[in-house]
PDB file of N, CA and C in Angstrom:
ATOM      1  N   UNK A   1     111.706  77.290 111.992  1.00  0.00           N
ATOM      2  CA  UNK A   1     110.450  77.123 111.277  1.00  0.00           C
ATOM      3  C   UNK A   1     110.063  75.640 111.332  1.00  0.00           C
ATOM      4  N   UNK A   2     108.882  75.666 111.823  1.00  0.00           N
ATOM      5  CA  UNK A   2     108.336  74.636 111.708  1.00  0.00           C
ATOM      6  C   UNK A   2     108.653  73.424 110.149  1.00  0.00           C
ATOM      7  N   UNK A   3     108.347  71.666 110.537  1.00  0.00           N
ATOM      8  CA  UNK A   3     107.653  71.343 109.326  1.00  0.00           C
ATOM      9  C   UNK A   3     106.778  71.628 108.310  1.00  0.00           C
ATOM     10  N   UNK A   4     105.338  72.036 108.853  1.00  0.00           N
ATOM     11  CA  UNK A   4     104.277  72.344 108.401  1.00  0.00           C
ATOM     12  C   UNK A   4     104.332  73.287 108.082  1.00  0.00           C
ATOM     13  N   UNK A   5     105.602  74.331 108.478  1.00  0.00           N
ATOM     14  CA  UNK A   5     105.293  75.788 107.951  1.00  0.00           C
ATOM     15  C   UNK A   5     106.042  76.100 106.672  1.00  0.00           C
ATOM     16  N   UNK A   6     107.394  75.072 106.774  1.00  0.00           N
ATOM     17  CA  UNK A   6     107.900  74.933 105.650  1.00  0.00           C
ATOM     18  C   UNK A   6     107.591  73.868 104.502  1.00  0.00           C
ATOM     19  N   UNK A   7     106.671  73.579 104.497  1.00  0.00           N
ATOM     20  CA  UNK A   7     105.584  73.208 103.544  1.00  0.00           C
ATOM     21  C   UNK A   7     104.740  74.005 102.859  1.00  0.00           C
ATOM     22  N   UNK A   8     103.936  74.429 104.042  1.00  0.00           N
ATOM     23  CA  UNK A   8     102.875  75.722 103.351  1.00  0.00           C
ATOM     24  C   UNK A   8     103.862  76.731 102.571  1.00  0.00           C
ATOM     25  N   UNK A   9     105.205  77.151 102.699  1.00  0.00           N
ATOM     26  CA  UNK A   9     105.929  78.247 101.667  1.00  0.00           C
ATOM     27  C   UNK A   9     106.317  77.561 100.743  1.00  0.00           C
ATOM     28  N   UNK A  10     106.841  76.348 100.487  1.00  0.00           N
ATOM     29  CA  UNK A  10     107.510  75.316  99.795  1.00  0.00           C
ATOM     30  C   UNK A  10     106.674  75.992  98.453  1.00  0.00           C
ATOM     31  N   UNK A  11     107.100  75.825  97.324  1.00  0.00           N
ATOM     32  CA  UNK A  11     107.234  75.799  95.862  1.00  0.00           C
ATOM     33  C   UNK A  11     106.357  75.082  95.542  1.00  0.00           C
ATOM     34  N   UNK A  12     105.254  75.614  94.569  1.00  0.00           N
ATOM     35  CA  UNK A  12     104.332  74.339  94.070  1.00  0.00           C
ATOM     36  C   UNK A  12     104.666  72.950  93.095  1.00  0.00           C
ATOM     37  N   UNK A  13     106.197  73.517  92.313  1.00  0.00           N
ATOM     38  CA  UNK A  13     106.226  72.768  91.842  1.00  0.00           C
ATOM     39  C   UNK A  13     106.994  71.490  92.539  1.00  0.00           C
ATOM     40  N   UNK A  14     107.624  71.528  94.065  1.00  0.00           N
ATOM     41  CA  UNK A  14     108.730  70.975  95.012  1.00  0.00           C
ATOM     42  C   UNK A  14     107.211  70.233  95.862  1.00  0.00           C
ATOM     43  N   UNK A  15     106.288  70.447  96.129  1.00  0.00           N
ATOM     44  CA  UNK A  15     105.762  69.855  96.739  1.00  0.00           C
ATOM     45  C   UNK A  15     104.878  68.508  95.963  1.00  0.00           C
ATOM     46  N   UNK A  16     105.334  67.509  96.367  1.00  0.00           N
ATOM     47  CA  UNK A  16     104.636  67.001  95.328  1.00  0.00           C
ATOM     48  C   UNK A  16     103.311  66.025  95.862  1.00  0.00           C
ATOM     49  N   UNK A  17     102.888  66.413  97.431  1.00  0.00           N
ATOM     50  CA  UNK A  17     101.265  66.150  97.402  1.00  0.00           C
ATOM     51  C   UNK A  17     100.564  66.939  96.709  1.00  0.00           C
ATOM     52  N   UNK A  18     100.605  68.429  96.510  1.00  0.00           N
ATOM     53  CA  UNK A  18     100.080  69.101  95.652  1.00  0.00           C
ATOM     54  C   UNK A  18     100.196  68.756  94.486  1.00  0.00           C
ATOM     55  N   UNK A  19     101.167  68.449  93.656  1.00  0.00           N
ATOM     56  CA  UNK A  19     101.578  68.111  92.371  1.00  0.00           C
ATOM     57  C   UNK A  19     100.634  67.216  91.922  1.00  0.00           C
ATOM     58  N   UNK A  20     100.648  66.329  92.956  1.00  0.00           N
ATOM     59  CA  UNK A  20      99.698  64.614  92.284  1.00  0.00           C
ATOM     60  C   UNK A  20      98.006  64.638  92.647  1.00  0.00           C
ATOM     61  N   UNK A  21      97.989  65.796  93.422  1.00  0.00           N
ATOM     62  CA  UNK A  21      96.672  66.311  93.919  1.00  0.00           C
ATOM     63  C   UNK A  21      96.015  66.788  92.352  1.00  0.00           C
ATOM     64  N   UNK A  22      97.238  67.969  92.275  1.00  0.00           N
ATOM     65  CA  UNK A  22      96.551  69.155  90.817  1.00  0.00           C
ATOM     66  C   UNK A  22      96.655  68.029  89.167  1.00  0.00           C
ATOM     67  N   UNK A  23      97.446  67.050  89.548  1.00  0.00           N
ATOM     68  CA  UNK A  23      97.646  66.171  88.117  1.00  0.00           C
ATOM     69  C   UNK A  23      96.259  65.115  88.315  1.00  0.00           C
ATOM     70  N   UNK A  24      96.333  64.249  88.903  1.00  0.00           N
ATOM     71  CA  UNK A  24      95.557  63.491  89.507  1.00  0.00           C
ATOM     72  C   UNK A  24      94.052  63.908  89.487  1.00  0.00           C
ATOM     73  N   UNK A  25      93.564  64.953  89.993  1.00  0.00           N
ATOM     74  CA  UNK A  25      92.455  65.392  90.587  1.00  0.00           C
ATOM     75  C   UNK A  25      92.194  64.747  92.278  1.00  0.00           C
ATOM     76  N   UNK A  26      92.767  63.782  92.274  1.00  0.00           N
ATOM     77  CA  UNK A  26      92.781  62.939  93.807  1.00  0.00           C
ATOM     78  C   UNK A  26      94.086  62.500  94.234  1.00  0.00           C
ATOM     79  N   UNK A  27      94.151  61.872  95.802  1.00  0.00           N
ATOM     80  CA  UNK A  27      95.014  61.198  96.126  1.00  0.00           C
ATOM     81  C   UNK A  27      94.919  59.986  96.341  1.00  0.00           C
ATOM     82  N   UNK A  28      95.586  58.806  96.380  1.00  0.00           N
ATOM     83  CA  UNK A  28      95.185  57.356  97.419  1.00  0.00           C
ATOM     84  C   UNK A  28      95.847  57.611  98.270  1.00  0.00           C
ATOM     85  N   UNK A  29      94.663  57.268  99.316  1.00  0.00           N
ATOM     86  CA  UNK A  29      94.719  57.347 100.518  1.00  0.00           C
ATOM     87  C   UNK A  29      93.647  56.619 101.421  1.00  0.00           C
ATOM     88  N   UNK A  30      93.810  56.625 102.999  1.00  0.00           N
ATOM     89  CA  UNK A  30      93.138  55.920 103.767  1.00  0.00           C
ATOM     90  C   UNK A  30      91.502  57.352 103.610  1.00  0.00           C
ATOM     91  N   UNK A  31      90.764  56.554 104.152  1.00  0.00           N
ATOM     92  CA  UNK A  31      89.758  57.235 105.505  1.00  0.00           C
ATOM     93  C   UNK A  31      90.128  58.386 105.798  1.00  0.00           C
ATOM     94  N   UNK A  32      90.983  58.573 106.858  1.00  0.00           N
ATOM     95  CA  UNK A  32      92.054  59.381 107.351  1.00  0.00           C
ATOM     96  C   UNK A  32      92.460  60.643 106.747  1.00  0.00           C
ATOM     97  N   UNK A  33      92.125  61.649 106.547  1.00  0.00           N
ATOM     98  CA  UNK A  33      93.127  62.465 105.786  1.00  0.00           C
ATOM     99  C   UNK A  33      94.371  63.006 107.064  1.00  0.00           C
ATOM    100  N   UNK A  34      95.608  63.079 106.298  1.00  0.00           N
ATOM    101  CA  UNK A  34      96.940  63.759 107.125  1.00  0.00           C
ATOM    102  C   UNK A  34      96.654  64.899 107.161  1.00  0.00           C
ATOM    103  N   UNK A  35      97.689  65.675 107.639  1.00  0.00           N
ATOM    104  CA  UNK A  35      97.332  67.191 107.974  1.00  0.00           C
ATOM    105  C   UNK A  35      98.332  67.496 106.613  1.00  0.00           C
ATOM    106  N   UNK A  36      99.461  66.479 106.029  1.00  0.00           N
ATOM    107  CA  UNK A  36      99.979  67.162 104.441  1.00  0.00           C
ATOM    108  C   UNK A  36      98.262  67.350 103.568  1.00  0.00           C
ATOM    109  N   UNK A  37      97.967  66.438 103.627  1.00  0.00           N
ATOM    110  CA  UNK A  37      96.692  66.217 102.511  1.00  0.00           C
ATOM    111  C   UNK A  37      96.219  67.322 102.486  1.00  0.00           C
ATOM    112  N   UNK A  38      95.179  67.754 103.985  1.00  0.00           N
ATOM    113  CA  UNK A  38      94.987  68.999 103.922  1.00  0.00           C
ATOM    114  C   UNK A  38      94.955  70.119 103.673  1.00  0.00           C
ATOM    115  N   UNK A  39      96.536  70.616 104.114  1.00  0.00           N
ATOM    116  CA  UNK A  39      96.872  71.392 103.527  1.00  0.00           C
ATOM    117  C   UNK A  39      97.219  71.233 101.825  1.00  0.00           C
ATOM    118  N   UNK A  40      97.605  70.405 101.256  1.00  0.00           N
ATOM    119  CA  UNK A  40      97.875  70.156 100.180  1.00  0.00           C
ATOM    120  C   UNK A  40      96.791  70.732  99.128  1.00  0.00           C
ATOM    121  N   UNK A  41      95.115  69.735  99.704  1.00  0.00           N
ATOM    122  CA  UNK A  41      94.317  70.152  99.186  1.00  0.00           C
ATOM    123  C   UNK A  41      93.920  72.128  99.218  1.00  0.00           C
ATOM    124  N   UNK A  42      94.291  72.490 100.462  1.00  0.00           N
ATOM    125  CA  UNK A  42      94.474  74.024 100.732  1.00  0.00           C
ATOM    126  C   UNK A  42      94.761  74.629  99.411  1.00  0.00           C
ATOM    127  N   UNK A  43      95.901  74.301  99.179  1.00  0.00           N
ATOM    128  CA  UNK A  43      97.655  75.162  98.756  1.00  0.00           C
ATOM    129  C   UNK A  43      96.618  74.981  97.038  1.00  0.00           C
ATOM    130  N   UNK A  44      95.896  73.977  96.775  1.00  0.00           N
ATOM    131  CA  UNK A  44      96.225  73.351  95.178  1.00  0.00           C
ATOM    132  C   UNK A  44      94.249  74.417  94.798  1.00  0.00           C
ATOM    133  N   UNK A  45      93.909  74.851  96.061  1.00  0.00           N
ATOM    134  CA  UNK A  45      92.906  75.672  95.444  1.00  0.00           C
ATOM    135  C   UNK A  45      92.515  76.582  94.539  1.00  0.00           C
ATOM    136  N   UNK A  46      93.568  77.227  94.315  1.00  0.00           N
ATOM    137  CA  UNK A  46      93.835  78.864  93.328  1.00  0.00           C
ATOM    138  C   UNK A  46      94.845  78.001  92.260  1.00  0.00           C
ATOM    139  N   UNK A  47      94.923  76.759  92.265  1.00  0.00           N
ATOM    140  CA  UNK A  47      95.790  76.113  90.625  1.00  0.00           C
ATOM    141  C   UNK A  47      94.866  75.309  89.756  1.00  0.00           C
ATOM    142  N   UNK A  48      95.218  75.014  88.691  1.00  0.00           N
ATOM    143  CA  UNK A  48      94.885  74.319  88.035  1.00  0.00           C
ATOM    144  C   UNK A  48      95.822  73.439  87.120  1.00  0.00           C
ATOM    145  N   UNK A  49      95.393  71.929  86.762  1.00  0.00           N
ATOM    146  CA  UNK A  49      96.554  71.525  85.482  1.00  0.00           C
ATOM    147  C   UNK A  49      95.537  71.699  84.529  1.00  0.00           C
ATOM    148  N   UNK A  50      96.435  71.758  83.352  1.00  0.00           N
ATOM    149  CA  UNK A  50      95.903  71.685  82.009  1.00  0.00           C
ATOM    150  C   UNK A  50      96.722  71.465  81.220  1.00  0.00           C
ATOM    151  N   UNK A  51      96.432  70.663  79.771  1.00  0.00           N
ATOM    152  CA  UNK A  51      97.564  70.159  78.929  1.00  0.00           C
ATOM    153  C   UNK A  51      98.777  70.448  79.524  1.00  0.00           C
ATOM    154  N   UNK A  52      98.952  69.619  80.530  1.00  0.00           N
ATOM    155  CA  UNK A  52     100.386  69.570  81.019  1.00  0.00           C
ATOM    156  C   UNK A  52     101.252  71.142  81.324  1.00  0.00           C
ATOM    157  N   UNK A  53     100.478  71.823  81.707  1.00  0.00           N
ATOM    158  CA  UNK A  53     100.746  73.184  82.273  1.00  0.00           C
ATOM    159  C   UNK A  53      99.997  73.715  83.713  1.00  0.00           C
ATOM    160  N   UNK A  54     100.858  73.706  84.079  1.00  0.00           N
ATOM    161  CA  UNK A  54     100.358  74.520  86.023  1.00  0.00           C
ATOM    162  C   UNK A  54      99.760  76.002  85.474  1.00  0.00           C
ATOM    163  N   UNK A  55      98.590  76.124  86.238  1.00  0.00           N
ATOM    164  CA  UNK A  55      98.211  77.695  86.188  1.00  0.00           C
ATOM    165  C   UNK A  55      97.720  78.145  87.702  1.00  0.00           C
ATOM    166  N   UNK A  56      97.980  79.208  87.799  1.00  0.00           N
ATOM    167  CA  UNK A  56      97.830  79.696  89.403  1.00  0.00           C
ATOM    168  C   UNK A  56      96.849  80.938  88.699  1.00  0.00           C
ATOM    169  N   UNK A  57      95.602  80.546  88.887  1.00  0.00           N
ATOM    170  CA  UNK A  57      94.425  81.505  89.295  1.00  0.00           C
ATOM    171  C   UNK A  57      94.753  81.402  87.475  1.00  0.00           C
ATOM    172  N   UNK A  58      94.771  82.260  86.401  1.00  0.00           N
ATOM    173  CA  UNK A  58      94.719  82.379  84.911  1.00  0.00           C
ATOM    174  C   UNK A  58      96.068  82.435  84.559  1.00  0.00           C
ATOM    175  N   UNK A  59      97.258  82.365  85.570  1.00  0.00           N
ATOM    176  CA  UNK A  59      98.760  82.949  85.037  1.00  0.00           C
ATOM    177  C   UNK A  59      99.537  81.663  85.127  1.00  0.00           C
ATOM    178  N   UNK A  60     100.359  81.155  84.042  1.00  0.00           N
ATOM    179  CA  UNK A  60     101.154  80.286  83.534  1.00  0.00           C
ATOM    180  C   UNK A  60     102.258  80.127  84.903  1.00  0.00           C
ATOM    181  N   UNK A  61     102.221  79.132  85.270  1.00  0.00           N
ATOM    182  CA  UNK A  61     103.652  78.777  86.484  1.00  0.00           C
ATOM    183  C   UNK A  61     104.476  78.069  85.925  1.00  0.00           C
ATOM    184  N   UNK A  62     105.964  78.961  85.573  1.00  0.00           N
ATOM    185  CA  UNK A  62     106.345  77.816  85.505  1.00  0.00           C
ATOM    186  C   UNK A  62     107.178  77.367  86.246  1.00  0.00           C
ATOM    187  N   UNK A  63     108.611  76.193  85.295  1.00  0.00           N
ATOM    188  CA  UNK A  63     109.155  75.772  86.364  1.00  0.00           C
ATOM    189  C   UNK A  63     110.447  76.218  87.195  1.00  0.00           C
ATOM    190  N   UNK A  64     110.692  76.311  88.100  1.00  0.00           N
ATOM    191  CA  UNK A  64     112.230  76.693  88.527  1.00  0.00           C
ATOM    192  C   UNK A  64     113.166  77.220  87.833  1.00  0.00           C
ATOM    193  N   UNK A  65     113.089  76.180  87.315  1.00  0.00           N
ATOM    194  CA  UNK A  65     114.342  76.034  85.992  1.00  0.00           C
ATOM    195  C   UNK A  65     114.227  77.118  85.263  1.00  0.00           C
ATOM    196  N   UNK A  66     113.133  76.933  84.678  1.00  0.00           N
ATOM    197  CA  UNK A  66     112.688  77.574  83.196  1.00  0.00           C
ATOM    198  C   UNK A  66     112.926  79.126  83.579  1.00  0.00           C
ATOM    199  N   UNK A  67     112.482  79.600  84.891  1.00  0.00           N
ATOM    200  CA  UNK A  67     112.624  80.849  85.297  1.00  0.00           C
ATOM    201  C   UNK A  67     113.509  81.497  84.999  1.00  0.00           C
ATOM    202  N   UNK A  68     114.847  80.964  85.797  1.00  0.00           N
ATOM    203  CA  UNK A  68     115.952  80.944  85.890  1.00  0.00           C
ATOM    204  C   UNK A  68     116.266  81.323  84.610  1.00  0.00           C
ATOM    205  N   UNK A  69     116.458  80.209  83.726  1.00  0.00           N
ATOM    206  CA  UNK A  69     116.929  80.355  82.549  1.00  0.00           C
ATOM    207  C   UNK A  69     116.697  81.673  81.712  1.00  0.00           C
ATOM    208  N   UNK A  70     115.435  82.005  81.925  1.00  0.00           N
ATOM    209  CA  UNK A  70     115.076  82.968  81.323  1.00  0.00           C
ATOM    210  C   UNK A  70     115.474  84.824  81.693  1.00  0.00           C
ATOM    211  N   UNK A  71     115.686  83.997  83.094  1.00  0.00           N
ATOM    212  CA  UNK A  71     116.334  85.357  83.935  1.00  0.00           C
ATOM    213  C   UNK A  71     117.811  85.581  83.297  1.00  0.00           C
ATOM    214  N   UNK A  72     118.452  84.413  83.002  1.00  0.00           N
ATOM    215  CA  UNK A  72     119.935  84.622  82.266  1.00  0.00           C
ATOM    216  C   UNK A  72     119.804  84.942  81.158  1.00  0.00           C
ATOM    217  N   UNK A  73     119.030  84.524  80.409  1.00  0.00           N
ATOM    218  CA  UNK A  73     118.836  84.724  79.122  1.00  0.00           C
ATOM    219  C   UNK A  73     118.813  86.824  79.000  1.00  0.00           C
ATOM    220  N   UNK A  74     117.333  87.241  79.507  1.00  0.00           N
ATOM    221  CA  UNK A  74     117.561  88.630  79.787  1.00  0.00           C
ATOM    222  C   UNK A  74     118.734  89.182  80.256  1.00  0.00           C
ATOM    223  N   UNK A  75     119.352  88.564  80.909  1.00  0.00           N
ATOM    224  CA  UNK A  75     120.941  89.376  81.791  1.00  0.00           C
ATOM    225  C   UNK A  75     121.562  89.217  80.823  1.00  0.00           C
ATOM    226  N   UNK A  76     121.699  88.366  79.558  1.00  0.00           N
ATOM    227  CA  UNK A  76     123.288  87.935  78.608  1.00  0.00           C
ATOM    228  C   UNK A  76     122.320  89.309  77.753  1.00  0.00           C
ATOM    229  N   UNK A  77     120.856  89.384  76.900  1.00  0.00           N
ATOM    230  CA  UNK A  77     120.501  89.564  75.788  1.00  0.00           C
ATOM    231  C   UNK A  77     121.032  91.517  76.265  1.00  0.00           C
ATOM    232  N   UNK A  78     120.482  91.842  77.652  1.00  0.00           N
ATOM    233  CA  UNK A  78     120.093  93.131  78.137  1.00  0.00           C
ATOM    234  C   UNK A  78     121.037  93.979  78.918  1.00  0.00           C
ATOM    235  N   UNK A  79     121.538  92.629  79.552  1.00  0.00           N
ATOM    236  CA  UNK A  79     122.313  93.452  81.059  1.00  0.00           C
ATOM    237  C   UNK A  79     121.785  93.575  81.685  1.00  0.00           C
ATOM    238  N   UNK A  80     121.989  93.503  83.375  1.00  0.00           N
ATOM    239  CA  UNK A  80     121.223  93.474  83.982  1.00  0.00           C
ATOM    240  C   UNK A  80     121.047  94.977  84.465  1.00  0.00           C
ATOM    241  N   UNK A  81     119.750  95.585  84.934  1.00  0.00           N
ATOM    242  CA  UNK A  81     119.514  97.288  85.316  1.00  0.00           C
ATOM    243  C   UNK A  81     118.610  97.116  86.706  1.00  0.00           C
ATOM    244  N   UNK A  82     118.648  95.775  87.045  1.00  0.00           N
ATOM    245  CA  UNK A  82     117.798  96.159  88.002  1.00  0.00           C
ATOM    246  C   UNK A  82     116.068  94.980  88.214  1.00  0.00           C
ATOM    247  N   UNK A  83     115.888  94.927  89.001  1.00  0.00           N
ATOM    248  CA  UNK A  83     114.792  93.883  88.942  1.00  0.00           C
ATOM    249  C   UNK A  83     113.954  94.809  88.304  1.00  0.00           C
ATOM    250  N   UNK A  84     113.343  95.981  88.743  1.00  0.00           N
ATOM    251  CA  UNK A  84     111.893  96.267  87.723  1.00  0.00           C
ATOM    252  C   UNK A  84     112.145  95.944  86.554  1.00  0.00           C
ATOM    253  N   UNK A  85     113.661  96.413  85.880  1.00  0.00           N
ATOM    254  CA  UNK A  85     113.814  96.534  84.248  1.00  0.00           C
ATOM    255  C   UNK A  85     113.935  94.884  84.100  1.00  0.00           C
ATOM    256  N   UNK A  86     114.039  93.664  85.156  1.00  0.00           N
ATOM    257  CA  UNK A  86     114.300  92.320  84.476  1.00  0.00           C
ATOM    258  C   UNK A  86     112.509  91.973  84.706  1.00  0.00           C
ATOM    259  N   UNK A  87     111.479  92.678  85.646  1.00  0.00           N
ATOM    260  CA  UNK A  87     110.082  91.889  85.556  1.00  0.00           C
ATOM    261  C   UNK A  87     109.613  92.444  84.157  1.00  0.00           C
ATOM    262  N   UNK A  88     109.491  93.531  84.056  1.00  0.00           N
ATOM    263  CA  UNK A  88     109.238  94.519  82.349  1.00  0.00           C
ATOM    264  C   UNK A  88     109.706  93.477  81.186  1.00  0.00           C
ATOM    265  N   UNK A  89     110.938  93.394  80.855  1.00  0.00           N
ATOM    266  CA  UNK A  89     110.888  91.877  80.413  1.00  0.00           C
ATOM    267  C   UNK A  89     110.373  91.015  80.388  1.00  0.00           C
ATOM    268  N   UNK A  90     110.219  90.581  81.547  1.00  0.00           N
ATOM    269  CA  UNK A  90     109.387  89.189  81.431  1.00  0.00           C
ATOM    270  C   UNK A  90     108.113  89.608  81.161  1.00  0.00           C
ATOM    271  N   UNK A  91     107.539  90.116  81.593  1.00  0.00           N
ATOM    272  CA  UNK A  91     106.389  90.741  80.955  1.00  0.00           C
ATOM    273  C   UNK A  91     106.423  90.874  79.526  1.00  0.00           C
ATOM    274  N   UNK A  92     107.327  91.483  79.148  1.00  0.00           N
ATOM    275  CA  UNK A  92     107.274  91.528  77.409  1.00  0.00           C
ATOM    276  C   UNK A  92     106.877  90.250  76.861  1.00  0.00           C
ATOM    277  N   UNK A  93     108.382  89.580  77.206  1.00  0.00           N
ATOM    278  CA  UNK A  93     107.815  88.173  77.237  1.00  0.00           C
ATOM    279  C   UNK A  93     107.185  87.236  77.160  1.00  0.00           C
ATOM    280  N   UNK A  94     106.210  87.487  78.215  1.00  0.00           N
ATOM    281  CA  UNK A  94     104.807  86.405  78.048  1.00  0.00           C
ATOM    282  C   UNK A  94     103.561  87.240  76.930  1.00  0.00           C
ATOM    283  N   UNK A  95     104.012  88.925  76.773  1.00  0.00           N
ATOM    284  CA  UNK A  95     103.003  89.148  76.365  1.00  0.00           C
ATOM    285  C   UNK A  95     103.137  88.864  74.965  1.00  0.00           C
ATOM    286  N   UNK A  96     104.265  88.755  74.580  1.00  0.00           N
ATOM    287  CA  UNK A  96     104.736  88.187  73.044  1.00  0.00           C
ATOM    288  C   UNK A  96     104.127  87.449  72.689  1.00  0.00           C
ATOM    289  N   UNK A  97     103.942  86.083  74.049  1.00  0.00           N
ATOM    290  CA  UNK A  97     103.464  84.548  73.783  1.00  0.00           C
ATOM    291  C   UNK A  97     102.031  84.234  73.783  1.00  0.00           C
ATOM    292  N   UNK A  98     101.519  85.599  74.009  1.00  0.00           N
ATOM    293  CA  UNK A  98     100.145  85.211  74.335  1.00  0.00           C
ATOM    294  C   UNK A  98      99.035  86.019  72.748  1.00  0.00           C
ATOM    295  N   UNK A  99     100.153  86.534  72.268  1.00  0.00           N
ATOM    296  CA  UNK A  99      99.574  87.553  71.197  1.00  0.00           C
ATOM    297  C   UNK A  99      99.525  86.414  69.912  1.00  0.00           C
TER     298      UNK A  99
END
């Protein structure tokens, strides 16, 4: 796989021309745009920041970590049964947080 291709899959929160793109609203830079920029600007179309929160299109991103964690958290609270029964969760989850 290419550079460029393993960029475009790369993680929004791992890339961090996008990062300083979606925080920022801009980059410094020349004249010139690179072909990262580009794409960068591409990738950061369907996000948004806000009070210090990533959103992809209206849905909360978060981070790596936090995922994770939360994925253990369900496996210690539940056991694990299976990915549908760990997304159903998470779903519960956010819908808890949003109520």
């Amino acid at each position: 796989m290419s550079e460029e291709e393993q960029l475009k899959q790369m993680d929004i929160w791992e890339d961090k021309v996008a990062m300083v793109l979606l925080i920022n609203g801009h980059l410094e830079v020349d004249i010139h745009e690179t072909s990262s920029i580009k794409r960068a600007k591409k990738k950061v179309m369907k996000y948004h920041w806000t009070q210090d929160i990533l959103f992809f299109e209206n849905l909360m991103v978060l981070i790596p970590e936090e995922i994770r964690t939360m994925i253990e958290k369900i496996h210690k609270e539940i056991g694990y049964f299976g990915e549908l029964w760990t997304l159903v969760e998470v779903k519960n989850i956010f819908s808890n947080m949003t109520e």
